[in-house]
PDB file of N, CA and C in Angstrom:
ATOM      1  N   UNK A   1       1.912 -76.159 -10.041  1.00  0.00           N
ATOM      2  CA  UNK A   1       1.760 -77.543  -9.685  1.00  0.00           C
ATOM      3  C   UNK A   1       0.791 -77.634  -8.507  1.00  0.00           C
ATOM      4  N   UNK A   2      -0.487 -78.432  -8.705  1.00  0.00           N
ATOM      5  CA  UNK A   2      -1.415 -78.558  -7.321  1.00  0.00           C
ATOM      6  C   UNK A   2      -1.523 -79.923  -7.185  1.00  0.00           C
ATOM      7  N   UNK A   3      -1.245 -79.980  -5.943  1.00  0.00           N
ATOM      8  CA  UNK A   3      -1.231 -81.315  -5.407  1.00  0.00           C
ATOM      9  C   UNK A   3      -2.647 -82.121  -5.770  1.00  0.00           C
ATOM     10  N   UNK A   4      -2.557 -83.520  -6.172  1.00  0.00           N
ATOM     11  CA  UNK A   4      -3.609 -84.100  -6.059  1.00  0.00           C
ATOM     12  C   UNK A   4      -5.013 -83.912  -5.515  1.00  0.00           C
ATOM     13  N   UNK A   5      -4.795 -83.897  -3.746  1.00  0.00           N
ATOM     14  CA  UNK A   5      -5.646 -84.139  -3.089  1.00  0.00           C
ATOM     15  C   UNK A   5      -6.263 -82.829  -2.705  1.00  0.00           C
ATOM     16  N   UNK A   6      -5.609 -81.567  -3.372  1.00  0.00           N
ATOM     17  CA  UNK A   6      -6.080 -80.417  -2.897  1.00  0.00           C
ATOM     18  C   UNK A   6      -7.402 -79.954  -3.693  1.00  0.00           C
ATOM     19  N   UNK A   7      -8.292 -79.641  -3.175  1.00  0.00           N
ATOM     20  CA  UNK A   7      -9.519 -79.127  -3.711  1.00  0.00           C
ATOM     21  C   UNK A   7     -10.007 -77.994  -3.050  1.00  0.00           C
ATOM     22  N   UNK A   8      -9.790 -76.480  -4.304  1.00  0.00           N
ATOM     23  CA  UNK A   8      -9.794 -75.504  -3.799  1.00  0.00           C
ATOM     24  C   UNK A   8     -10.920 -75.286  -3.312  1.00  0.00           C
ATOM     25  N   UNK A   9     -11.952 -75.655  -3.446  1.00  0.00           N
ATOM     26  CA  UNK A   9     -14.060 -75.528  -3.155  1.00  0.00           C
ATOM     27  C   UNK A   9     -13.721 -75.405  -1.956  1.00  0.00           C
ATOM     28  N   UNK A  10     -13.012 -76.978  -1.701  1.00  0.00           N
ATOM     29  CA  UNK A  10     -13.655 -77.163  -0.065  1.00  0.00           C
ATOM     30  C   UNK A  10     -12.442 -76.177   0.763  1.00  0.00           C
ATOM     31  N   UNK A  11     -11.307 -75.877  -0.008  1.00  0.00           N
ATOM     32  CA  UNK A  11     -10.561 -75.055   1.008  1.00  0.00           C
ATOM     33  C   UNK A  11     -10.756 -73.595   1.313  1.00  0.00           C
ATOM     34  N   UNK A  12     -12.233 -73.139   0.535  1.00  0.00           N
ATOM     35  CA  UNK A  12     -12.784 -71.676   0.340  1.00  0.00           C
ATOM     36  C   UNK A  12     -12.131 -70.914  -0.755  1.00  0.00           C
ATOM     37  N   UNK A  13     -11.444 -71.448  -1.314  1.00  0.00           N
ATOM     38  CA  UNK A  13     -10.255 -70.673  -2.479  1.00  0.00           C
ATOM     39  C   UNK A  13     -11.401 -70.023  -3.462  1.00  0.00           C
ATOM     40  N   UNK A  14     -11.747 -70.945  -3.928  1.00  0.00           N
ATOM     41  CA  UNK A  14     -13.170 -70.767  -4.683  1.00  0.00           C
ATOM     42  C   UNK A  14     -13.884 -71.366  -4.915  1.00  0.00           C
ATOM     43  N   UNK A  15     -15.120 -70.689  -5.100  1.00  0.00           N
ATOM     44  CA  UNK A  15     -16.246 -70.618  -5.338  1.00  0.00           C
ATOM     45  C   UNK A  15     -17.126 -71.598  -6.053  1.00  0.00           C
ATOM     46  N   UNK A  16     -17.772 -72.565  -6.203  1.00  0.00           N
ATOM     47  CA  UNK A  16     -18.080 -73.420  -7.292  1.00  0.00           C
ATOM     48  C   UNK A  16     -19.216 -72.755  -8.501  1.00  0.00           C
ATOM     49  N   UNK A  17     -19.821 -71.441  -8.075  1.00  0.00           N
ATOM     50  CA  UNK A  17     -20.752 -70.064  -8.488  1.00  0.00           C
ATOM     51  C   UNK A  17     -19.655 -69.645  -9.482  1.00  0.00           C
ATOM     52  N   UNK A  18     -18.983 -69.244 -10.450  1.00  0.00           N
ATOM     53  CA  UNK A  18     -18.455 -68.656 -11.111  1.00  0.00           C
ATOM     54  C   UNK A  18     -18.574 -66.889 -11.165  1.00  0.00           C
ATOM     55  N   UNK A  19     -20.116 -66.435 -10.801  1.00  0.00           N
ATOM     56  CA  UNK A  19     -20.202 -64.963 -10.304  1.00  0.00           C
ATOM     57  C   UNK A  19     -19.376 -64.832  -8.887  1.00  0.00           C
ATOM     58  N   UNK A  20     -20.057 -65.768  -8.803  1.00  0.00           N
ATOM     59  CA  UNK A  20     -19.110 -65.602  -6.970  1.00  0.00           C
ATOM     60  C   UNK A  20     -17.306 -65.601  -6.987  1.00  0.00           C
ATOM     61  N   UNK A  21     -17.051 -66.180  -7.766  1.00  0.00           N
ATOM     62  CA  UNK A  21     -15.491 -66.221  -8.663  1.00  0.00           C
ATOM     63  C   UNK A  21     -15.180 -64.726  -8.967  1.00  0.00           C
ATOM     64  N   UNK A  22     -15.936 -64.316  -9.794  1.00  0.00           N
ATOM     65  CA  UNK A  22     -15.796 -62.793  -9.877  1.00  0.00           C
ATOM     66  C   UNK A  22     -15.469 -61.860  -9.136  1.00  0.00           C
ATOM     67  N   UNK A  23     -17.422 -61.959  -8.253  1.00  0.00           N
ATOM     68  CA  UNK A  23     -16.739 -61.312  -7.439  1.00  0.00           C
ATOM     69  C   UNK A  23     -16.051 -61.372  -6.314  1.00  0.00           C
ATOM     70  N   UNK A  24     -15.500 -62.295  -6.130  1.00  0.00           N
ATOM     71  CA  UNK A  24     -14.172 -62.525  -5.320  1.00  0.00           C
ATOM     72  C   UNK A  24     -12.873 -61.817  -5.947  1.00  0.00           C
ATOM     73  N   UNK A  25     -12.713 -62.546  -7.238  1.00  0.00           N
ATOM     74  CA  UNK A  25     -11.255 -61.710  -7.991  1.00  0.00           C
ATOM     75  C   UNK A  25     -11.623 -60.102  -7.661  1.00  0.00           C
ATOM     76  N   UNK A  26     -12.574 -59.502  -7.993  1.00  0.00           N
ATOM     77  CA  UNK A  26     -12.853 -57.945  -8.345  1.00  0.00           C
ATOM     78  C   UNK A  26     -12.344 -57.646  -6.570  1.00  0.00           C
ATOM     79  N   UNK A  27     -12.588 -57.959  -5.480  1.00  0.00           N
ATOM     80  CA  UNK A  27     -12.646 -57.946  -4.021  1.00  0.00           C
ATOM     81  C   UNK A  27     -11.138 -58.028  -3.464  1.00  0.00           C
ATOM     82  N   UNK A  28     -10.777 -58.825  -4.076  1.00  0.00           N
ATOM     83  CA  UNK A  28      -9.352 -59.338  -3.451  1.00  0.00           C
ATOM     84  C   UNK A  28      -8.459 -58.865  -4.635  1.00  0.00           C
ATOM     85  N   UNK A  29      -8.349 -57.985  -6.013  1.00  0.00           N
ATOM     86  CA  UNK A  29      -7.389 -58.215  -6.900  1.00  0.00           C
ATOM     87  C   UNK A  29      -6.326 -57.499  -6.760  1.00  0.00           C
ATOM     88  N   UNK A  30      -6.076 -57.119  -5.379  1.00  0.00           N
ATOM     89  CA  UNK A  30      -4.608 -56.355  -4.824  1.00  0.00           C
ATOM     90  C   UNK A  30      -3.846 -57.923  -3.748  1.00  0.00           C
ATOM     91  N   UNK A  31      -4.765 -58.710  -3.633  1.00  0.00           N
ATOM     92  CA  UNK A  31      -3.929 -59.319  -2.563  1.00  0.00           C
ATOM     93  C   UNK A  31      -3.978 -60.908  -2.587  1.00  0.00           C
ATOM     94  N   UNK A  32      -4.829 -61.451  -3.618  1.00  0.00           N
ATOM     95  CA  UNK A  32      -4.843 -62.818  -4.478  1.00  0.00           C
ATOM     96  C   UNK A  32      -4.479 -62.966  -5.187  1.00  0.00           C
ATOM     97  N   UNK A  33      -3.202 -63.247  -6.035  1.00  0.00           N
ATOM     98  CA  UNK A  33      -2.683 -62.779  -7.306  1.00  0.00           C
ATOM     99  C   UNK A  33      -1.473 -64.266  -7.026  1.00  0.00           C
ATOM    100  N   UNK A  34      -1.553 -64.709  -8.226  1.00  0.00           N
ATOM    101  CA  UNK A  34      -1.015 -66.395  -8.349  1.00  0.00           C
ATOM    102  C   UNK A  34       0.265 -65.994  -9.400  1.00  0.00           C
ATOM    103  N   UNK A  35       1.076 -65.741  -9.399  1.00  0.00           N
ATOM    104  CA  UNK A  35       2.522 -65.363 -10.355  1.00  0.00           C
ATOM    105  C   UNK A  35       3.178 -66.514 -10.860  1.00  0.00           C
ATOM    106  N   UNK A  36       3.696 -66.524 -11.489  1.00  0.00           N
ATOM    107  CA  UNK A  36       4.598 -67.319 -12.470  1.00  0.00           C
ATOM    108  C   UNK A  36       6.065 -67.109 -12.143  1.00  0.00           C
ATOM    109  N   UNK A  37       7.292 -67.846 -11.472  1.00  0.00           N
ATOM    110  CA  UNK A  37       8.535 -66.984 -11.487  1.00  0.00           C
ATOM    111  C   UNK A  37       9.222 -66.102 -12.614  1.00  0.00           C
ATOM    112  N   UNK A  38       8.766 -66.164 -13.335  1.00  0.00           N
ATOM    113  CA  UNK A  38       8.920 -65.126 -15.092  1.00  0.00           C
ATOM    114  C   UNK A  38       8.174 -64.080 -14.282  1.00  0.00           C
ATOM    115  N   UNK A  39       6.819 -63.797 -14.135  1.00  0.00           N
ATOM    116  CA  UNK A  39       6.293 -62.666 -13.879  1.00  0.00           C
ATOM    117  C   UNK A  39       6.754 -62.056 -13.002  1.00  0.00           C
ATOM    118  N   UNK A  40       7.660 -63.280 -11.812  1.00  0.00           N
ATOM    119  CA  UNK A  40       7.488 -62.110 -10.394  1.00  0.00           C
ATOM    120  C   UNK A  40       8.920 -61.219 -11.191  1.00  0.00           C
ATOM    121  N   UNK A  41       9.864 -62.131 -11.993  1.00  0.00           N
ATOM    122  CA  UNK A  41      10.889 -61.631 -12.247  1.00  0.00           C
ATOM    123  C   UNK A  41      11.043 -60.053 -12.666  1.00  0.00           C
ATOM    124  N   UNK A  42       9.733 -60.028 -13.582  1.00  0.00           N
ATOM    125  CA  UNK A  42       9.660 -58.907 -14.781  1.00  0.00           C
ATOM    126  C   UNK A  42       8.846 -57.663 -13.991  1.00  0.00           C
ATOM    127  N   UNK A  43       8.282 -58.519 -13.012  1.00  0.00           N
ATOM    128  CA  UNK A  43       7.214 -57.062 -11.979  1.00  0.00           C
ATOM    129  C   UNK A  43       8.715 -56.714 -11.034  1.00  0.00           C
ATOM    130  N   UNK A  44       9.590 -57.416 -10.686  1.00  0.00           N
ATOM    131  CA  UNK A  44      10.592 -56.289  -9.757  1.00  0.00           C
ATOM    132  C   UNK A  44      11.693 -56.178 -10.846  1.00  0.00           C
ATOM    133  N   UNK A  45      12.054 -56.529 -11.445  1.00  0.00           N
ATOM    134  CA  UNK A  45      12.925 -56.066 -12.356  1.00  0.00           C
ATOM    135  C   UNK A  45      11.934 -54.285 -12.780  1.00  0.00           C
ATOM    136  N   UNK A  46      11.009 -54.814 -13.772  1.00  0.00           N
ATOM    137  CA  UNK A  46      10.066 -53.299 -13.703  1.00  0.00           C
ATOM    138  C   UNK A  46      10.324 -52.214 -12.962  1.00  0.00           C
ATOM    139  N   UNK A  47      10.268 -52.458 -11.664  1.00  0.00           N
ATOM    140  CA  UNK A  47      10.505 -51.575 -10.405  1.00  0.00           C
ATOM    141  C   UNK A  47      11.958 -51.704  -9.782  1.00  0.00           C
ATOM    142  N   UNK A  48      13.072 -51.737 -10.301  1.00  0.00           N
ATOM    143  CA  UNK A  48      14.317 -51.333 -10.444  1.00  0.00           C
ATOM    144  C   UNK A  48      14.827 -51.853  -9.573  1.00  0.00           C
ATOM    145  N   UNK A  49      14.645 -53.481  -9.222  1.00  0.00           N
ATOM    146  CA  UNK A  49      15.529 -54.944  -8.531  1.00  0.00           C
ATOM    147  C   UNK A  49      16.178 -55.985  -8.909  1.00  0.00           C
ATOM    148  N   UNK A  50      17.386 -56.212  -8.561  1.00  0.00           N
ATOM    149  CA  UNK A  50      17.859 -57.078  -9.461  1.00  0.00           C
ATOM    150  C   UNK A  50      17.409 -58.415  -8.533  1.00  0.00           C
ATOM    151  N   UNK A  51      17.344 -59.580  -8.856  1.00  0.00           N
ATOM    152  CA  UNK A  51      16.838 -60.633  -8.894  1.00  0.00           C
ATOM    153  C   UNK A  51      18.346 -61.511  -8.255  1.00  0.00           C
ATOM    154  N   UNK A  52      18.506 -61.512  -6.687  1.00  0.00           N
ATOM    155  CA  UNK A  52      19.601 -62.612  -6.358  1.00  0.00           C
ATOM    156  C   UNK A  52      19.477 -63.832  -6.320  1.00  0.00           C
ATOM    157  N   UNK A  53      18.321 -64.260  -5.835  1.00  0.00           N
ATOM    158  CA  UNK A  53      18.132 -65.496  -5.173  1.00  0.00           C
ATOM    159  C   UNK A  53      16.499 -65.823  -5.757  1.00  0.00           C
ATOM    160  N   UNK A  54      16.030 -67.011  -6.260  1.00  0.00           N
ATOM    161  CA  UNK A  54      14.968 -67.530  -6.375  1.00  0.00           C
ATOM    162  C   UNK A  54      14.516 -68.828  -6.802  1.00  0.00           C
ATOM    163  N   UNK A  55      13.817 -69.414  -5.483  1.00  0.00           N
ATOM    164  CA  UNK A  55      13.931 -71.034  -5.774  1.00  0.00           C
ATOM    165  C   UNK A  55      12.105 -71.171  -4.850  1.00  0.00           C
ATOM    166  N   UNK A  56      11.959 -71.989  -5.845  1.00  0.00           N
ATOM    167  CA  UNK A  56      10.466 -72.525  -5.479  1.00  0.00           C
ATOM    168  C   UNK A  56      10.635 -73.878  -4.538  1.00  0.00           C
ATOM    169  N   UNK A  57       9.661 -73.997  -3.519  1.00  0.00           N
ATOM    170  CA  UNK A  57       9.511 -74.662  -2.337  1.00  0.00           C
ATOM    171  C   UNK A  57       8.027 -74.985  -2.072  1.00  0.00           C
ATOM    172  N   UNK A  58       7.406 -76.481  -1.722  1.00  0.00           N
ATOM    173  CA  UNK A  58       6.411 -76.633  -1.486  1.00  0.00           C
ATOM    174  C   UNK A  58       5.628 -75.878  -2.432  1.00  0.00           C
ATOM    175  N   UNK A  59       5.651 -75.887  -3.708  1.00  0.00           N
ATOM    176  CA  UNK A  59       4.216 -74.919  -4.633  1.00  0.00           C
ATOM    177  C   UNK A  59       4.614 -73.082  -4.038  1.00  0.00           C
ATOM    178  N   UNK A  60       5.645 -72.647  -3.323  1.00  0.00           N
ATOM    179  CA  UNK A  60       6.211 -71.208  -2.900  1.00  0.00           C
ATOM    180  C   UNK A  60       6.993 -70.927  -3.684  1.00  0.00           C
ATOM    181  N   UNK A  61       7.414 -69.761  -4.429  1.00  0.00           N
ATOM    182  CA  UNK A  61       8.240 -69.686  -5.196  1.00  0.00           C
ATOM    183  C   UNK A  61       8.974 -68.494  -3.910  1.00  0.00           C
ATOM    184  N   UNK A  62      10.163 -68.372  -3.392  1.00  0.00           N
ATOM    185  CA  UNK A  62      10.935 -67.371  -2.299  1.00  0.00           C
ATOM    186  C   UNK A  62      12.167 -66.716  -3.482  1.00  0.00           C
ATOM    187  N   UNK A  63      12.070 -65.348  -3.323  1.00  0.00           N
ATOM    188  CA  UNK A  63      13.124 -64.522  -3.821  1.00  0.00           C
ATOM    189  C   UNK A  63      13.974 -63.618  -2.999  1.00  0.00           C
ATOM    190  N   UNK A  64      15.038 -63.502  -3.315  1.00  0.00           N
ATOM    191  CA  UNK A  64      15.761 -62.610  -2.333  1.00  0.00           C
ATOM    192  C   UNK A  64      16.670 -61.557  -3.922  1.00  0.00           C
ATOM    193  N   UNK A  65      15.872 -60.214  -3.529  1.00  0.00           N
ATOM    194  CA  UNK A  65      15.832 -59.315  -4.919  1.00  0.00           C
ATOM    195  C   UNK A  65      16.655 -57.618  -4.223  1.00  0.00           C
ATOM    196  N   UNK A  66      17.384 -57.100  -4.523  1.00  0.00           N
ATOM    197  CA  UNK A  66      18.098 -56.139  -4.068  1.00  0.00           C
ATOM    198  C   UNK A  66      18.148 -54.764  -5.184  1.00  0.00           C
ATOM    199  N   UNK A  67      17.738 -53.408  -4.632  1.00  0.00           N
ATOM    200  CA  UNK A  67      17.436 -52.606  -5.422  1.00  0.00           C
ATOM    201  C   UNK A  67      18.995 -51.970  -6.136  1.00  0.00           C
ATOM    202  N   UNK A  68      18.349 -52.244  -7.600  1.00  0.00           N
ATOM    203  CA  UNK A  68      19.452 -51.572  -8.654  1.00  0.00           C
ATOM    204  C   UNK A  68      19.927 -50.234  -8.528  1.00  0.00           C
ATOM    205  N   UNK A  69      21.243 -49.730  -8.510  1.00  0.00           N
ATOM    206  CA  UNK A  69      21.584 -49.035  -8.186  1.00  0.00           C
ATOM    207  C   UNK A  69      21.033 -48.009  -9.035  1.00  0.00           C
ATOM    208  N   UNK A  70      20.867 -46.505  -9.128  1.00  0.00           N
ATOM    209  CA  UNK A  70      20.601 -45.333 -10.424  1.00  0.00           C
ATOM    210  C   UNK A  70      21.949 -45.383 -11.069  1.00  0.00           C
ATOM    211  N   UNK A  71      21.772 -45.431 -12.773  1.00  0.00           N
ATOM    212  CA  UNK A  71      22.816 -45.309 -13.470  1.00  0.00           C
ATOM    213  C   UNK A  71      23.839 -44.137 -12.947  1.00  0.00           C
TER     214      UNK A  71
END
């Protein structure tokens, strides 16, 4: 969900260049990364967390995730 009045150009998010889009993603693709609460679910579940707490705030999605015990 993006707010109306937000316009990523002017907030530097990106680029109105589409190469420049690129290479931005290729630059940043460890530490710009936009998730879905499904995805964040399935990337720590993946890595052996169970999922306590998760509620989206202001366009934030906040989790509170605790590691699964070994069978």
């Amino acid at each position: 969900m993006v707010k109306k009045d937000f316009d990523p150009i002017e907030s530097g998010i990106v680029s109105s260049v589409p190469f420049i889009n690129r290479l931005y993603s290729i630059m940043d693709s460890r530490t710009n990364t936009f998730m879905s609460q499904s995805s964040i679910s399935f990337l720590l579940e993946d890595y052996g967390f169970r999922i306590l707490d998760m509620t989206e705030q202001e366009e934030l999605i906040y989790f509170q995730a605790q590691k699964a015990r070994a069978a």
